[in-house]
N, C-alpha and C. Protein backbone atom coordinates (compact mmCIF):
# COMPACT_ATOMS: atom_id res chain seq x y z
N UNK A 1 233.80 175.92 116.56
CA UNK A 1 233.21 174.62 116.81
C UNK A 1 231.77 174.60 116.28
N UNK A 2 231.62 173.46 115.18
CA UNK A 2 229.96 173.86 114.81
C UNK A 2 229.09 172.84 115.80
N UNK A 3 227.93 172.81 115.56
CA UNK A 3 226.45 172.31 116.26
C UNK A 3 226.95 170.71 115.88
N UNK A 4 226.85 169.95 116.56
CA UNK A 4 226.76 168.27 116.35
C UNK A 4 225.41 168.06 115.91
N UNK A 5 224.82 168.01 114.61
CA UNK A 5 223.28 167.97 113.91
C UNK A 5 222.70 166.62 114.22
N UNK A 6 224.14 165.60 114.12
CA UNK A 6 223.42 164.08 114.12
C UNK A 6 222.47 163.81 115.29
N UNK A 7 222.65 164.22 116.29
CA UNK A 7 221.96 163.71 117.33
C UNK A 7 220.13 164.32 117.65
N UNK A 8 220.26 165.73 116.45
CA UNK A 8 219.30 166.36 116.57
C UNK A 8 218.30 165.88 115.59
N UNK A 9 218.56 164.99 114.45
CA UNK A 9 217.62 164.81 113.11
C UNK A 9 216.60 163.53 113.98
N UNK A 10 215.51 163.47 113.13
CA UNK A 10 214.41 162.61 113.71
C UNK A 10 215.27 161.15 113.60
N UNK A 11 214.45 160.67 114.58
CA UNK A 11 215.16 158.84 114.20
C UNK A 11 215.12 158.38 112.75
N UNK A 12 214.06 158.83 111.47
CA UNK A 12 213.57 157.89 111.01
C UNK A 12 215.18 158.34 109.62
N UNK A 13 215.77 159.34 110.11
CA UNK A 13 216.55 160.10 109.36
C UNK A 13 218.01 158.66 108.81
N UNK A 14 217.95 157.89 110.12
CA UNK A 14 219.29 157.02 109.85
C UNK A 14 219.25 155.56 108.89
N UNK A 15 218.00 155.66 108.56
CA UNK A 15 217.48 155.11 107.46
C UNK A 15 217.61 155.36 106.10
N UNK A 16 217.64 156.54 106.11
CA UNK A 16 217.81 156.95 104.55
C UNK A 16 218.86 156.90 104.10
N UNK A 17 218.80 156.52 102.52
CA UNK A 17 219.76 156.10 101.61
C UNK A 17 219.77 157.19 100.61
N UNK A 18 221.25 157.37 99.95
CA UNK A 18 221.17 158.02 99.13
C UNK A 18 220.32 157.18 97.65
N UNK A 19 219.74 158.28 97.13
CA UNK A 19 218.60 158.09 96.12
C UNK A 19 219.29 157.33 94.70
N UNK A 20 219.55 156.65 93.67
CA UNK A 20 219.90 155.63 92.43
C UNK A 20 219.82 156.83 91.77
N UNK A 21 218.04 157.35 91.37
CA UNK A 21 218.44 158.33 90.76
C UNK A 21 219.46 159.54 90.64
N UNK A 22 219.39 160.23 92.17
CA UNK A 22 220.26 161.27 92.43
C UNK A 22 221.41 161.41 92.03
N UNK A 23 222.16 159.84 92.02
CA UNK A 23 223.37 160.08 91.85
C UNK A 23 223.65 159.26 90.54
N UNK A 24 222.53 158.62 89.55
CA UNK A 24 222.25 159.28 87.92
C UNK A 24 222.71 160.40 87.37
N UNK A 25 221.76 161.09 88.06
CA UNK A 25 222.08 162.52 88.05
C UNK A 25 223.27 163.30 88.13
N UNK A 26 223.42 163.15 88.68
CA UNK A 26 224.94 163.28 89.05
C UNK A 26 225.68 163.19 88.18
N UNK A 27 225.99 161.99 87.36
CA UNK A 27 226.76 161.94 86.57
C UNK A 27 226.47 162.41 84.95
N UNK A 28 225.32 162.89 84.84
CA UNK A 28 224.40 163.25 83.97
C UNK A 28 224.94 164.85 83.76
N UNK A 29 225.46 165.51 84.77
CA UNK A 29 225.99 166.65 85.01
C UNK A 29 227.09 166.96 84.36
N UNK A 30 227.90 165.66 84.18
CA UNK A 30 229.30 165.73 83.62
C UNK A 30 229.30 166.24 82.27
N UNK A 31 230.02 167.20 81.69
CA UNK A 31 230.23 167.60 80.46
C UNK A 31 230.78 166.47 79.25
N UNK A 32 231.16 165.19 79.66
CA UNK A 32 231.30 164.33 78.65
C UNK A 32 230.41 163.46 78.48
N UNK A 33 229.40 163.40 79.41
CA UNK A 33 228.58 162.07 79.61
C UNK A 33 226.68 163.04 78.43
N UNK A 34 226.63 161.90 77.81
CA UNK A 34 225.59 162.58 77.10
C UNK A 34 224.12 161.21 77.39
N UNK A 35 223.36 162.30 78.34
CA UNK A 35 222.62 160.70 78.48
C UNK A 35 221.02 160.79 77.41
N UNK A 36 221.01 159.56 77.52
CA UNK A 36 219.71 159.38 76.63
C UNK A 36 218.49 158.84 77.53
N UNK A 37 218.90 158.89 78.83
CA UNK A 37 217.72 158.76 79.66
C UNK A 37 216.08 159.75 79.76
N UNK A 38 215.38 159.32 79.57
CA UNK A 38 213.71 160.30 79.84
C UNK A 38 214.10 161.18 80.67
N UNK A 39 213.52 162.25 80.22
CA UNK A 39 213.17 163.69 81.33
C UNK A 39 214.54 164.49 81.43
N UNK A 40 215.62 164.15 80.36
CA UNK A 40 216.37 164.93 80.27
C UNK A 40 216.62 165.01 78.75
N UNK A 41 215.69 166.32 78.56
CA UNK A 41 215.81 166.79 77.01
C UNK A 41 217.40 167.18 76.98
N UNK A 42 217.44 167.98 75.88
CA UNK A 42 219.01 168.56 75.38
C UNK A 42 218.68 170.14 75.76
N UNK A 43 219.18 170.53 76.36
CA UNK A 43 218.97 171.41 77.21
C UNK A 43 219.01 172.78 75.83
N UNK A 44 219.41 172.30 74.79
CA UNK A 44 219.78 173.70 73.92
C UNK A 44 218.61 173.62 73.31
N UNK A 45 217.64 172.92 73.27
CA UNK A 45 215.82 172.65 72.76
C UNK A 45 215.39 173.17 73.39
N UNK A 46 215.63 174.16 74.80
CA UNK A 46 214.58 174.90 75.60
C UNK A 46 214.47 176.44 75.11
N UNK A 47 212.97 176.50 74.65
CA UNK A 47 212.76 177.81 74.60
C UNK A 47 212.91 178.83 75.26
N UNK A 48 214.24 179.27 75.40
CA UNK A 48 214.28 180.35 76.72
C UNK A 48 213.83 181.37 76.33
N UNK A 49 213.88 182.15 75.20
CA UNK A 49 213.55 183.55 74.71
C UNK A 49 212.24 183.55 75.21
N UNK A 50 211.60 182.50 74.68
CA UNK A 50 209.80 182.62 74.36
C UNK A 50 209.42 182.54 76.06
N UNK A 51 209.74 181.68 76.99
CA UNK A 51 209.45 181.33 77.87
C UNK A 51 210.22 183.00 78.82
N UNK A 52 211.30 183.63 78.39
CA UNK A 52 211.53 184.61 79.12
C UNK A 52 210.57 185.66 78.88
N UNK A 53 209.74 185.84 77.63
CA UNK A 53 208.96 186.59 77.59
C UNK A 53 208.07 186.36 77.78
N UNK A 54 207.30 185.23 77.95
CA UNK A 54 205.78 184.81 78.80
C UNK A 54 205.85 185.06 80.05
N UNK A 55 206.70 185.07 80.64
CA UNK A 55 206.84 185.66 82.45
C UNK A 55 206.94 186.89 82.18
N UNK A 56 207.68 187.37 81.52
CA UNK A 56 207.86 189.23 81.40
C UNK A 56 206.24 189.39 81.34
N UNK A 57 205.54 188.93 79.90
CA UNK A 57 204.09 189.46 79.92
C UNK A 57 203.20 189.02 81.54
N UNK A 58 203.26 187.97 82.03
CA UNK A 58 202.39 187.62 82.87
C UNK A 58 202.94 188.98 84.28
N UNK A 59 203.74 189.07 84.14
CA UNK A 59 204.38 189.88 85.61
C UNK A 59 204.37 191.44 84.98
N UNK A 60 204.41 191.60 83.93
CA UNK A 60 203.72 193.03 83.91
C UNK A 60 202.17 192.86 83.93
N UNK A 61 201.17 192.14 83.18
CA UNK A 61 200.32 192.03 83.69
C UNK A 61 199.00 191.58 84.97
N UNK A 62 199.88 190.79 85.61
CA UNK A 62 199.30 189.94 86.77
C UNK A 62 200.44 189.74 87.68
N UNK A 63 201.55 190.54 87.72
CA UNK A 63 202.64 190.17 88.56
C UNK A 63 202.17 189.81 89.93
N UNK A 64 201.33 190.88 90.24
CA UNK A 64 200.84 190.59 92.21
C UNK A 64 199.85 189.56 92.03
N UNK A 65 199.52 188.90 91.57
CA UNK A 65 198.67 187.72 91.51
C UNK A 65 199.25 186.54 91.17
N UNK A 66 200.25 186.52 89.96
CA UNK A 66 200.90 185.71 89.82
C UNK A 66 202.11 184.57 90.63
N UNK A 67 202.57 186.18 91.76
CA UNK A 67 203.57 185.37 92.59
C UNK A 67 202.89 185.01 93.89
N UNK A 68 201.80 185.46 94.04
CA UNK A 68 200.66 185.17 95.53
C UNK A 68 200.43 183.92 95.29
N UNK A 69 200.46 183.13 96.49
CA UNK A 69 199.99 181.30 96.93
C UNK A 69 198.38 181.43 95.97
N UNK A 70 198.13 180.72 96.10
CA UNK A 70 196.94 180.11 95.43
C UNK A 70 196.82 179.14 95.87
N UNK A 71 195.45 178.13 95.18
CA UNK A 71 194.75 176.82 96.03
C UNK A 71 195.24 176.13 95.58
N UNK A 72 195.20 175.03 95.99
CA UNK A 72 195.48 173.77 96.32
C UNK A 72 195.80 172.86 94.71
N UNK A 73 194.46 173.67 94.03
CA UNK A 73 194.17 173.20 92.62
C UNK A 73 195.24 173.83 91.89
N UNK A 74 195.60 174.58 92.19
CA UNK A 74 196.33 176.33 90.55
C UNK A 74 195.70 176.93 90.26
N UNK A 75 195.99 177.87 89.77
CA UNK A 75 195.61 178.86 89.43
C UNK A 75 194.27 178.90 88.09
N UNK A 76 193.04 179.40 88.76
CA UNK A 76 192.24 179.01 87.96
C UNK A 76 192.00 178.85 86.46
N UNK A 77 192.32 180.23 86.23
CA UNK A 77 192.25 180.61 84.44
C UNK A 77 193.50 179.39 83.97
N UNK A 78 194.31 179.11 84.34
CA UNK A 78 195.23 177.84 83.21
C UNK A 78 193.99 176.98 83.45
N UNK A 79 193.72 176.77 84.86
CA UNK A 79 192.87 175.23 84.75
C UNK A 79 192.33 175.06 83.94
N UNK A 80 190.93 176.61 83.72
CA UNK A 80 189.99 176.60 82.84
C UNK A 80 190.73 176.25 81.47
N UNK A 81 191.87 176.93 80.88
CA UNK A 81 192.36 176.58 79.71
C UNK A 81 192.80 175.10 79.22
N UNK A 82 193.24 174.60 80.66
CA UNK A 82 193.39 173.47 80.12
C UNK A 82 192.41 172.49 80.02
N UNK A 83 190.93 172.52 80.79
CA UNK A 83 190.29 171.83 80.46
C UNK A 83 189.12 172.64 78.64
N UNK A 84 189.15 173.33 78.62
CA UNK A 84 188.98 173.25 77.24
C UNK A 84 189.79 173.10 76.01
N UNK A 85 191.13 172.89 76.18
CA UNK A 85 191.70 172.30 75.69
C UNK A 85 191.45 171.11 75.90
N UNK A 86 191.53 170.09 76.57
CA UNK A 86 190.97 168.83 76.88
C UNK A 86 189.76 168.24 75.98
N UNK A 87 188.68 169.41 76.27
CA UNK A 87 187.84 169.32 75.38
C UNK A 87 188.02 169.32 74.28
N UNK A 88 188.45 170.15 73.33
CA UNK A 88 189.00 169.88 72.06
C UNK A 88 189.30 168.49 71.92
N UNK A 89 189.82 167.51 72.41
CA UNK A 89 189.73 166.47 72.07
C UNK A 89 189.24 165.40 72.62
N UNK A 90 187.65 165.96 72.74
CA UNK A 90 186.96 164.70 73.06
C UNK A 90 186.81 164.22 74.62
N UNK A 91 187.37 164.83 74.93
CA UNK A 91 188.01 164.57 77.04
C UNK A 91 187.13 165.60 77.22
N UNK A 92 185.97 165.37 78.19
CA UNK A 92 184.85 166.26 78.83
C UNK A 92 186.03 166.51 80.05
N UNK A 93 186.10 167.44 80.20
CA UNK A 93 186.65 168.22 81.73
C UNK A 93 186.31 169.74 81.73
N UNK A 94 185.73 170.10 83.00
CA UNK A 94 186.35 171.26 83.83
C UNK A 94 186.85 171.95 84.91
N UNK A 95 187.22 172.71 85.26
CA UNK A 95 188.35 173.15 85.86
C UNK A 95 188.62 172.47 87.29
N UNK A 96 187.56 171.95 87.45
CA UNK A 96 187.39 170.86 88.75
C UNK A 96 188.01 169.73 88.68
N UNK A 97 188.22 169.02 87.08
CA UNK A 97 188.97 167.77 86.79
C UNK A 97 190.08 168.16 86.75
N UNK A 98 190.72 169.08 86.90
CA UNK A 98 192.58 169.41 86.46
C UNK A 98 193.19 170.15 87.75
N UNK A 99 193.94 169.43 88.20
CA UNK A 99 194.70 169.73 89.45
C UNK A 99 196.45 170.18 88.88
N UNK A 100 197.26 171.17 89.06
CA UNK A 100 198.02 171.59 88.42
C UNK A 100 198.97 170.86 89.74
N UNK A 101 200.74 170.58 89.29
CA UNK A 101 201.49 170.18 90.19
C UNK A 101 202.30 171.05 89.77
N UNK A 102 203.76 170.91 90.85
CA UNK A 102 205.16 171.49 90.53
C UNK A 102 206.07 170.77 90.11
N UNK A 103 205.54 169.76 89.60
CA UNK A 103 206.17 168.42 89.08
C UNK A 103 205.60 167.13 89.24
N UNK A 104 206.53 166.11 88.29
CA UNK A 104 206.01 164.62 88.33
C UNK A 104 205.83 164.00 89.35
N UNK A 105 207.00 164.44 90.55
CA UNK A 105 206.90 163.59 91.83
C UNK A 105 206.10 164.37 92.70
N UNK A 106 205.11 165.20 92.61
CA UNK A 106 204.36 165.88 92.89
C UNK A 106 203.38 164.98 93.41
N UNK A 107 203.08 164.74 91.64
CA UNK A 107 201.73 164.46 91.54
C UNK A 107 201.79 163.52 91.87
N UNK A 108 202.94 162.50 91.63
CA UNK A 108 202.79 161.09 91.70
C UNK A 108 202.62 160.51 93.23
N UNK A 109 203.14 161.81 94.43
CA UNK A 109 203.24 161.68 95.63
C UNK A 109 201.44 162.00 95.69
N UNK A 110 200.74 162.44 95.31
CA UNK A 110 199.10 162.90 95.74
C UNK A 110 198.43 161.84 95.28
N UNK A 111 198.70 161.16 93.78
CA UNK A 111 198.17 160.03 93.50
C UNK A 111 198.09 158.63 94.72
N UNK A 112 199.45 158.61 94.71
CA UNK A 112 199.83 157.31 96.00
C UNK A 112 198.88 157.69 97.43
N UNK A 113 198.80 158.91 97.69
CA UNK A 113 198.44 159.30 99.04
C UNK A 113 196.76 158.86 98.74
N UNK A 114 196.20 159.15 97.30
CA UNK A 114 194.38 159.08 96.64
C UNK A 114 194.49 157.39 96.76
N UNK A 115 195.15 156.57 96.46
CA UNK A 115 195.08 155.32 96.23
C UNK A 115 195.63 154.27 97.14
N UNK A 116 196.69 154.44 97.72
CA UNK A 116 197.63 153.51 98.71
C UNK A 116 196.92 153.59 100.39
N UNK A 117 196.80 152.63 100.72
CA UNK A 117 197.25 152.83 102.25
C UNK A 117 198.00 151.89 102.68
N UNK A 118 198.17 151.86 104.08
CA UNK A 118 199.62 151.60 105.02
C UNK A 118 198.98 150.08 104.79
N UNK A 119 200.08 149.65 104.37
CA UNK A 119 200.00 147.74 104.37
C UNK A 119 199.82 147.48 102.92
N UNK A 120 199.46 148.14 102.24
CA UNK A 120 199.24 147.78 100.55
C UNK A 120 200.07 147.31 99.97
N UNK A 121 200.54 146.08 99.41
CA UNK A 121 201.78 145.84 98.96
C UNK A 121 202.15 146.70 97.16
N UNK A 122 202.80 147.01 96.71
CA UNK A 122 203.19 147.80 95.64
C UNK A 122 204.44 147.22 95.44
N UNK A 123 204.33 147.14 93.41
CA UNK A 123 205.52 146.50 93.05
C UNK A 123 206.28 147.93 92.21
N UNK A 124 207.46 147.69 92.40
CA UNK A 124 207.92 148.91 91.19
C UNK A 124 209.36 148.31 90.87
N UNK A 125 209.59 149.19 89.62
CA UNK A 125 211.17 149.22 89.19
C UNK A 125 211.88 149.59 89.81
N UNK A 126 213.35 148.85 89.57
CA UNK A 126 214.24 149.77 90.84
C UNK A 126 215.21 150.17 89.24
N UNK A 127 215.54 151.20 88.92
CA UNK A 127 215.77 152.14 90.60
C UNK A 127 214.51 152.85 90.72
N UNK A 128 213.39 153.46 91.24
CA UNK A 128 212.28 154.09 91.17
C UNK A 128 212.32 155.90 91.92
């Protein structure tokens, strides 16, 4: 007999809908379906070799640093790199202007939280 979960999830839980995108996705998975939607390159364009050996180098060299939490910002030395890269074109930044994420909905969740508050009306695309 398993645990009855429903009665245990927060109230705000019986609200939620499954996500437009998610189940995009979903079908995006299928081996016949070839989509041309954003943010899904062709998966055979990913540099795996190169990218398997930039972690090999970083984890023989910085492995115990590399997999340790860090701030809030990332990890400093990319920051620094990326704001002189920045520089290179003309974009004054340093490492204070570049906040690293783990993704788009990351960031886009820290942006909304820097700009929105409760009552703000906001328009968007659906599906969003």
């Amino acid at each position: 007999m398993g645990t009855p979960w429903s009665h245990r999830f927060a109230y705000r839980t019986s609200a939620v809908k499954s996500s437009t995108i998610r189940e995009l996705l979903k079908i995006t998975q299928r081996p016949e379906v070839i989509s041309f939607a954003g943010g899904l390159p062709a998966p055979d364009v990913f540099p795996v070799a190169r990218f398997r050996n930039a972690c090999q180098r970083v984890l023989d060299q910085t492995g115990a640093q590399a997999l340790q939490y860090s701030t809030t910002e990332g990890y400093l030395p990319l920051r620094e790199m990326i704001a002189l890269n920045l520089n290179r074109y003309g974009i004054l930044a340093t490492p204070d202007n570049v906040m690293l994420t783990n993704g788009s909905q990351q960031a886009l969740d820290l942006i909304a939280k820097l700009l929105i508050n409760r009552g703000d009306r906001i328009l968007t695309e659906a599906p969003t």
